[in-house]
C-alpha atoms as a PDB file:
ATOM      1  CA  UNK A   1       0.000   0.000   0.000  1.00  0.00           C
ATOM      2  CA  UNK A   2       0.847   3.724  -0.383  1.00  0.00           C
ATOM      3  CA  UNK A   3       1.823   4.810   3.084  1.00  0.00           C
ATOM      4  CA  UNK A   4       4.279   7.673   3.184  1.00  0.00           C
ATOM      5  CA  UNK A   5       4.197   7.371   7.097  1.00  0.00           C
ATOM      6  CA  UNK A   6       7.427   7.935   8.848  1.00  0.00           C
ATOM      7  CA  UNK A   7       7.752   6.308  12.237  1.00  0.00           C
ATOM      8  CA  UNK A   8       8.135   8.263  14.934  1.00  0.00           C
ATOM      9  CA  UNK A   9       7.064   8.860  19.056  1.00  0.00           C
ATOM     10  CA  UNK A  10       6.144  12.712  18.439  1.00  0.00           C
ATOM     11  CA  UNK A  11       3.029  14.292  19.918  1.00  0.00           C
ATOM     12  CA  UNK A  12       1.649  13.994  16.373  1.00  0.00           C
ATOM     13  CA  UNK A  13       2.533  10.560  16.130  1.00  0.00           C
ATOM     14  CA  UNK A  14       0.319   9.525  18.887  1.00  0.00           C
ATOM     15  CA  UNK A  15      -2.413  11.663  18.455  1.00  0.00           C
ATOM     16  CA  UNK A  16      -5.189   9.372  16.771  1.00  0.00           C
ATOM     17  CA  UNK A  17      -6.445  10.084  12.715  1.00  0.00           C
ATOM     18  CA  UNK A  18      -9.634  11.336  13.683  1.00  0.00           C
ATOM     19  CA  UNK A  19      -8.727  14.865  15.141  1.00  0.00           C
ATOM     20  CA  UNK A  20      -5.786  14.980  12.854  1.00  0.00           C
ATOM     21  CA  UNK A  21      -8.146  14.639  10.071  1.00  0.00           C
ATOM     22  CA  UNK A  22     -10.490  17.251  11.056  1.00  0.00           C
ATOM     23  CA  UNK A  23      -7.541  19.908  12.360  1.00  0.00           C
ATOM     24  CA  UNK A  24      -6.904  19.458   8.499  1.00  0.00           C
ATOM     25  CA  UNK A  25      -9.899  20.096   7.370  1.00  0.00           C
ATOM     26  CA  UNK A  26     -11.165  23.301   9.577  1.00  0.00           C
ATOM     27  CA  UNK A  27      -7.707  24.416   8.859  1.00  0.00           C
ATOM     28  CA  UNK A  28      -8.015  24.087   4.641  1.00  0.00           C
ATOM     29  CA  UNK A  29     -11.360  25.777   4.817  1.00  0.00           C
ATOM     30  CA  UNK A  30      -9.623  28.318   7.010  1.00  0.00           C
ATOM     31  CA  UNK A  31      -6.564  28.997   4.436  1.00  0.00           C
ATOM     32  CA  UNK A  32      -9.195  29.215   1.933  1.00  0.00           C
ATOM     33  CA  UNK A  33     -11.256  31.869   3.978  1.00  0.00           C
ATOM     34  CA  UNK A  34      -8.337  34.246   4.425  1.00  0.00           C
ATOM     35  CA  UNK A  35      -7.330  37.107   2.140  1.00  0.00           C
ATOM     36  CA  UNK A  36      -3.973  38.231   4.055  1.00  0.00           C
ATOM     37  CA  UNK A  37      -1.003  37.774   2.692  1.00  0.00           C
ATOM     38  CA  UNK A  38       0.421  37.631   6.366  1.00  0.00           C
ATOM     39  CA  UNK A  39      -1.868  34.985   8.072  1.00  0.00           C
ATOM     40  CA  UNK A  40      -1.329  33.087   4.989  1.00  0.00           C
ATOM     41  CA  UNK A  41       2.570  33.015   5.365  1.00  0.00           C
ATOM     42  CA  UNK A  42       2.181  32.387   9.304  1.00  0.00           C
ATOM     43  CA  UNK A  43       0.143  29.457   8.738  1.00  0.00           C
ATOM     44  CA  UNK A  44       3.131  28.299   6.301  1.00  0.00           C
ATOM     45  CA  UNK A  45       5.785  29.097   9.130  1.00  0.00           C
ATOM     46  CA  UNK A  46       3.020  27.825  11.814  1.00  0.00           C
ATOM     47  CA  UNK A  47       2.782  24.417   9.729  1.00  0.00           C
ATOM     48  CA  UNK A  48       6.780  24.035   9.395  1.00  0.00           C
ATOM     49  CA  UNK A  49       6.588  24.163  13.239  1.00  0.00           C
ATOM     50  CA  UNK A  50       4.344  21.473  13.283  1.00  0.00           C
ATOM     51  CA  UNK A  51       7.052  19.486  11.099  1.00  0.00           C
ATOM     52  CA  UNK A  52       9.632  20.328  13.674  1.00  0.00           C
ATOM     53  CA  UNK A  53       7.515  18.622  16.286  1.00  0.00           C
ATOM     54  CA  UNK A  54       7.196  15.342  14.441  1.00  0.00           C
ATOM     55  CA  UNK A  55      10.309  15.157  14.092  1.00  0.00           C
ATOM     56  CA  UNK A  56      10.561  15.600  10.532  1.00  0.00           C
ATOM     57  CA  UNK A  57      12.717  18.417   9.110  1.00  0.00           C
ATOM     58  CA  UNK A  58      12.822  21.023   6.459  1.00  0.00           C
ATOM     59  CA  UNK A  59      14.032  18.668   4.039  1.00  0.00           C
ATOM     60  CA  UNK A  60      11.217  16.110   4.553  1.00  0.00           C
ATOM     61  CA  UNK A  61       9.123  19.486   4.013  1.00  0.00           C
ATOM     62  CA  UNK A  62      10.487  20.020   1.079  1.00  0.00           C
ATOM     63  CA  UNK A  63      10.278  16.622  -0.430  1.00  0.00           C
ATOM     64  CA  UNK A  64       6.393  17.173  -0.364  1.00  0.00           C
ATOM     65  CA  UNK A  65       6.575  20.290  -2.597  1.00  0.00           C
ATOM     66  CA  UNK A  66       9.022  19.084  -4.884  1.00  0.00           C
ATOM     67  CA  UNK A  67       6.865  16.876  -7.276  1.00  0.00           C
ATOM     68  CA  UNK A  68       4.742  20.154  -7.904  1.00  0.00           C
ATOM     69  CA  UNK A  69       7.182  22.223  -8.359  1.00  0.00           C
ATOM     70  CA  UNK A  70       6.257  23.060 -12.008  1.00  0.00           C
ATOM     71  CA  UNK A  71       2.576  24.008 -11.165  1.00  0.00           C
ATOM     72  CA  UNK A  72       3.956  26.658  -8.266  1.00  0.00           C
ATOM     73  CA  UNK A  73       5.774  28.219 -11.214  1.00  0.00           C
ATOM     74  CA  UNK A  74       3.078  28.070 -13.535  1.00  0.00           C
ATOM     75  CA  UNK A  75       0.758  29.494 -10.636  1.00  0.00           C
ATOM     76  CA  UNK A  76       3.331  32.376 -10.065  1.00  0.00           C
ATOM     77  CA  UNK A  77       3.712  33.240 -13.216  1.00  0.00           C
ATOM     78  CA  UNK A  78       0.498  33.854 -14.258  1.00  0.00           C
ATOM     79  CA  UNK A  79      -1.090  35.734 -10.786  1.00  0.00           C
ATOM     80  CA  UNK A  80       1.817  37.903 -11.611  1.00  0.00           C
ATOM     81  CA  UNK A  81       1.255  38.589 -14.714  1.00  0.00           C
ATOM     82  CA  UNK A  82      -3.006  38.830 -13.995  1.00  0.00           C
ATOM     83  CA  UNK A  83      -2.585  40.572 -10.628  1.00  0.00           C
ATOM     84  CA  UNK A  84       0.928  41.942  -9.194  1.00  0.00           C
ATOM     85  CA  UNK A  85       3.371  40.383  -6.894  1.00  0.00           C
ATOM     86  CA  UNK A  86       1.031  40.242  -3.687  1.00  0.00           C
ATOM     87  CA  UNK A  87      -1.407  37.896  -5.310  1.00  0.00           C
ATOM     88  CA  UNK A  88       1.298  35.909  -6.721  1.00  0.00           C
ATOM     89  CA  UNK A  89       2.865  35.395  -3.400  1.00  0.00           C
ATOM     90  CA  UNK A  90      -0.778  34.480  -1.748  1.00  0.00           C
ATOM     91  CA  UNK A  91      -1.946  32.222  -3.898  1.00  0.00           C
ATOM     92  CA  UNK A  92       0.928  29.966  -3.712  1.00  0.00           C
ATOM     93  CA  UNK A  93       2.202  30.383  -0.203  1.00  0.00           C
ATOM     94  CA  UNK A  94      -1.616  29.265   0.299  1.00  0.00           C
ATOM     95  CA  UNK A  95      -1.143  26.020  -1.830  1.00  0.00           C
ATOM     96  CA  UNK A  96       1.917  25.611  -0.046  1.00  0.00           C
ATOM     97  CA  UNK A  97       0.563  25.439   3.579  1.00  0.00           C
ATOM     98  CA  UNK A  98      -2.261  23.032   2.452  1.00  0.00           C
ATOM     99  CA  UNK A  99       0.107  20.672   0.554  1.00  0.00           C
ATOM    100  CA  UNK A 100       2.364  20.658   3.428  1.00  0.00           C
ATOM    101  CA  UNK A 101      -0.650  20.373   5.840  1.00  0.00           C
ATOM    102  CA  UNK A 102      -2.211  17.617   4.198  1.00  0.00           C
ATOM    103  CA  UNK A 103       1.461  15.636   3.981  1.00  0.00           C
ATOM    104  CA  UNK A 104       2.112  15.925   7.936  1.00  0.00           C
ATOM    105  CA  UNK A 105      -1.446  14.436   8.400  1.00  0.00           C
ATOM    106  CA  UNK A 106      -0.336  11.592   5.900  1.00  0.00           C
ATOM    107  CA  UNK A 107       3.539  11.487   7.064  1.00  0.00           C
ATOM    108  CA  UNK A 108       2.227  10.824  11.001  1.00  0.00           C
ATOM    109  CA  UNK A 109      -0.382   8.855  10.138  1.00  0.00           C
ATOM    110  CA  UNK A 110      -0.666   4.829   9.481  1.00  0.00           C
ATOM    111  CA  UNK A 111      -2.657   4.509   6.252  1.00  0.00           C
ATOM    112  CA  UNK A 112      -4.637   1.522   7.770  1.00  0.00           C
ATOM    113  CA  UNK A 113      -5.387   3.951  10.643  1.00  0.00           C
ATOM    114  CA  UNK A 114      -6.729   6.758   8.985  1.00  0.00           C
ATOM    115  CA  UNK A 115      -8.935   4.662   6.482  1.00  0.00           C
ATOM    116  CA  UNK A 116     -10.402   2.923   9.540  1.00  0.00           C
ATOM    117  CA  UNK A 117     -11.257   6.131  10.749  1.00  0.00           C
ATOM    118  CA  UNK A 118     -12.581   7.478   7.782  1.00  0.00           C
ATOM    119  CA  UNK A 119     -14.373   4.120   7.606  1.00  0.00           C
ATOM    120  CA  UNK A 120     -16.090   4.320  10.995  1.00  0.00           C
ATOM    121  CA  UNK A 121     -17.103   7.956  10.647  1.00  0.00           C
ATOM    122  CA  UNK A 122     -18.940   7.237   7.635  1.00  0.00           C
ATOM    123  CA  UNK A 123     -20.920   4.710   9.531  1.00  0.00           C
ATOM    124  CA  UNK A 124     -23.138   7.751  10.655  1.00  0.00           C
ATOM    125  CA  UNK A 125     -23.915   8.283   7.064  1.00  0.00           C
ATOM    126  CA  UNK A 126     -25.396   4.588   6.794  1.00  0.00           C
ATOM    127  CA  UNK A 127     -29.093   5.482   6.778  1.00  0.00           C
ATOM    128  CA  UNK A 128     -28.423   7.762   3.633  1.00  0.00           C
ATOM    129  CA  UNK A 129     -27.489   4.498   1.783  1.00  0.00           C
ATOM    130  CA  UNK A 130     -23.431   5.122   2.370  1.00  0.00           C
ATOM    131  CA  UNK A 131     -22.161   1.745   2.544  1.00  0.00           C
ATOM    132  CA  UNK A 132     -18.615   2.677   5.144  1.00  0.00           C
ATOM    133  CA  UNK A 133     -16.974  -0.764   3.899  1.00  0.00           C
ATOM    134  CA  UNK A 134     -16.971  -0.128   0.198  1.00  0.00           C
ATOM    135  CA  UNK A 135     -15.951   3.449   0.693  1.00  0.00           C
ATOM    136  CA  UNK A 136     -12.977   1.794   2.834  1.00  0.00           C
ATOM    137  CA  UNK A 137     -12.172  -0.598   0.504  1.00  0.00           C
ATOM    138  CA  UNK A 138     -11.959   2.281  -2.710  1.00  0.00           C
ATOM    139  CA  UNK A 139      -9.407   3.992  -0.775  1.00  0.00           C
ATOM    140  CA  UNK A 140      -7.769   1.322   0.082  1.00  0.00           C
ATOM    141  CA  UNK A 141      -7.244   0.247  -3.092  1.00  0.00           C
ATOM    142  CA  UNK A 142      -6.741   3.737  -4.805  1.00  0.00           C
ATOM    143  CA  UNK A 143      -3.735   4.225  -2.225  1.00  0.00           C
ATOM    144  CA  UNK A 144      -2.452   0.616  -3.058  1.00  0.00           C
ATOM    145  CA  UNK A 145      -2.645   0.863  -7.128  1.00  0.00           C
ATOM    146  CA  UNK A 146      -1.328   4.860  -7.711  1.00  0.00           C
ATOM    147  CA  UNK A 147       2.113   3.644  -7.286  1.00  0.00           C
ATOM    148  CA  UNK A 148       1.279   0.671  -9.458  1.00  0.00           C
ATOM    149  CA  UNK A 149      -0.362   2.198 -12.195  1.00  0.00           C
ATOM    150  CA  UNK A 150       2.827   4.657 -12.148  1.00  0.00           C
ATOM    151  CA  UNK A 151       5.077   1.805 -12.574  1.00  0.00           C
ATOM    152  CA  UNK A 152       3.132   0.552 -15.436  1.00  0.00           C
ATOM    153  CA  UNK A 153       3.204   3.978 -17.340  1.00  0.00           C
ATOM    154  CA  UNK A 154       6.649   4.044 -16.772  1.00  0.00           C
ATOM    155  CA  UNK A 155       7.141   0.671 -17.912  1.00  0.00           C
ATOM    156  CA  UNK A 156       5.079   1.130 -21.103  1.00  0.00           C
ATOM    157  CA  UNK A 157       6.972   4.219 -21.719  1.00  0.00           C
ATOM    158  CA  UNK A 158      10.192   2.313 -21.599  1.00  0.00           C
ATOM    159  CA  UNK A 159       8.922  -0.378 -24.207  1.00  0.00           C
ATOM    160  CA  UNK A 160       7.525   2.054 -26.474  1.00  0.00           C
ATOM    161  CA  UNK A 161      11.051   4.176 -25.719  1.00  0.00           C
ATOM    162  CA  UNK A 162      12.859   1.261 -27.479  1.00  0.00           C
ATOM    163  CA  UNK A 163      10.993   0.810 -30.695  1.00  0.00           C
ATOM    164  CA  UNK A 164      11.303   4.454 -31.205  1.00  0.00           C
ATOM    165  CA  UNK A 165       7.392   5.326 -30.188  1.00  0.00           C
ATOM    166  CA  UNK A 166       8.299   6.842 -27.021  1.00  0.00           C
ATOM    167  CA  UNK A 167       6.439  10.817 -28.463  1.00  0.00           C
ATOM    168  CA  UNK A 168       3.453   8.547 -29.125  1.00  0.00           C
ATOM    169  CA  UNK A 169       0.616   9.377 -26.996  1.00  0.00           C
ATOM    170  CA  UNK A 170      -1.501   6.656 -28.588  1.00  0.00           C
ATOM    171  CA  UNK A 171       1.154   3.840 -27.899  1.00  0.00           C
ATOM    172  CA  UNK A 172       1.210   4.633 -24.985  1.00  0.00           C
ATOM    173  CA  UNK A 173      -1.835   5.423 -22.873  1.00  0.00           C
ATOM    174  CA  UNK A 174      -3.608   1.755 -24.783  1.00  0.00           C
ATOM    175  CA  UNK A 175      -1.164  -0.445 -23.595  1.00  0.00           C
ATOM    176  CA  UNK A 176      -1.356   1.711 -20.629  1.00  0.00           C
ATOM    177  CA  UNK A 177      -5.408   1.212 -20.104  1.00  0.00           C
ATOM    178  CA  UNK A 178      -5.763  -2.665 -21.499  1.00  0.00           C
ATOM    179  CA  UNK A 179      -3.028  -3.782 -18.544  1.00  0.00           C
ATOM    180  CA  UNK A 180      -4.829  -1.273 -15.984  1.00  0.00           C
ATOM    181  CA  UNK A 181      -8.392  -2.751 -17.511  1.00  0.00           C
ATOM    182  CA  UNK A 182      -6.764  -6.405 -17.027  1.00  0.00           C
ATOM    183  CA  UNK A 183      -5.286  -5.653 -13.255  1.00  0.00           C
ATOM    184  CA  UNK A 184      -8.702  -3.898 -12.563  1.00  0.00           C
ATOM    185  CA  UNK A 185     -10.923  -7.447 -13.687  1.00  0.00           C
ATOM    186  CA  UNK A 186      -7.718  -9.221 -11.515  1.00  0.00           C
ATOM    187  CA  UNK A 187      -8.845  -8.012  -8.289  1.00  0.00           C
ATOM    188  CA  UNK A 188     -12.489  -8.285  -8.979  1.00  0.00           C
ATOM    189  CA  UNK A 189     -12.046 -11.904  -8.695  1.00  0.00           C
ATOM    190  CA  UNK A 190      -9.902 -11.671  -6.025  1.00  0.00           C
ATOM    191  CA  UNK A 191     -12.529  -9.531  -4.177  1.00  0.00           C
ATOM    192  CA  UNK A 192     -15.437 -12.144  -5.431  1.00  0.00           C
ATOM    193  CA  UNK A 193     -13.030 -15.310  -5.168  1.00  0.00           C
ATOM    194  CA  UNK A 194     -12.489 -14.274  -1.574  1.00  0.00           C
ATOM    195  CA  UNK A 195     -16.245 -13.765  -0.364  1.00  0.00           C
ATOM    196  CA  UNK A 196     -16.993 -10.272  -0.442  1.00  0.00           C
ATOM    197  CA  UNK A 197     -20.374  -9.006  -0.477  1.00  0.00           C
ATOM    198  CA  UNK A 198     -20.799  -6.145  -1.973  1.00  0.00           C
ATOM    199  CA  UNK A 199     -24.011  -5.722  -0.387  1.00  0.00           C
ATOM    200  CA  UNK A 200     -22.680  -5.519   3.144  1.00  0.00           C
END
């Protein structure tokens, strides 16, 4: 499974999912709220605190924003070019905190814990016809397969690379969607072949 957790015996490691979850979430509707530049950048410094006290460093920060590093230039860019430096600086400061919110949550947090949470608050959405198990069981597996479905793009890539097709989008996103179509009718009959019911 996906589980970027990092061990650890911080206050934020032992802290359970569920208030972790919804700190996150009151404080992304928060970020959202806010139109000063300053908040903004203290809840960036406020959340790199919060990094320090799990025991993770600026490094391990950093790591989290570096796969996106493109879109926060894309993002400056183009607020500076629409609306002035200030703007710029907001908007991606504000991305900033959430990504790096969202990635302590996810770095000092079990993955099995927090979809068990997830999975048990749902339960009081039962008598709208939520069914917590199958919601569990979709993130479960959408956490298990991204890394999978990345190593089969990559993969394809490096097959179609060799017989000279590798600026072929066609080439490869089929190959791409028959194996993820194939893996996808695997696990149903794993799922079946192993007694779920669906209707549970």
């Amino acid at each position: 499974m996906l589980d970027l957790y990092r061990p650890g015996t911080s206050p934020l490691h032992r802290l359970s999912p569920g208030p972790k979850i919804l700190v996150m979430m009151a404080a992304g509707t928060a970020l959202f709220l806010v139109e000063s530049l300053p908040l903004v950048l203290g809840a960036l410094l406020l959340t790199l605190a919060l990094y320090r006290l799990a025991g993770l460093t600026l490094g391990d920060a950093l790591a989290q924003l570096r796969p996106l590093a493109l879109i926060f230039v894309i993002f400056l860019a183009l607020q500076y070019w629409l609306s002035g430096p200030v703007l710029a600086a907001f908007v991606v400061l504000r991305l900033a905190a959430l990504i790096l919110l969202a990635s302590l949550v996810t770095l000092t947090t079990r993955a099995s814990d927090m979809i068990d949470t997830i999975t048990r608050a749902l339960a009081l959405l039962r008598p709208l016809g939520v069914n917590p198990a199958k919601v569990g069981l979709a993130i479960s597996l959408a956490l298990r397969f991204i890394p999978v479905l990345g190593q089969i793009t990559t993969d394809v890539r490096e097959a179609q690379k060799t017989r000279g097709l590798e600026r072929s989008v066609i080439a490869t996103a089929l190959p791409v969607a028959i194996r993820t179509l194939k893996m996808a009718d695997d696990i149903a009959d794993a799922i079946e072949a192993r007694g779920y019911d669906p209707r549970a």
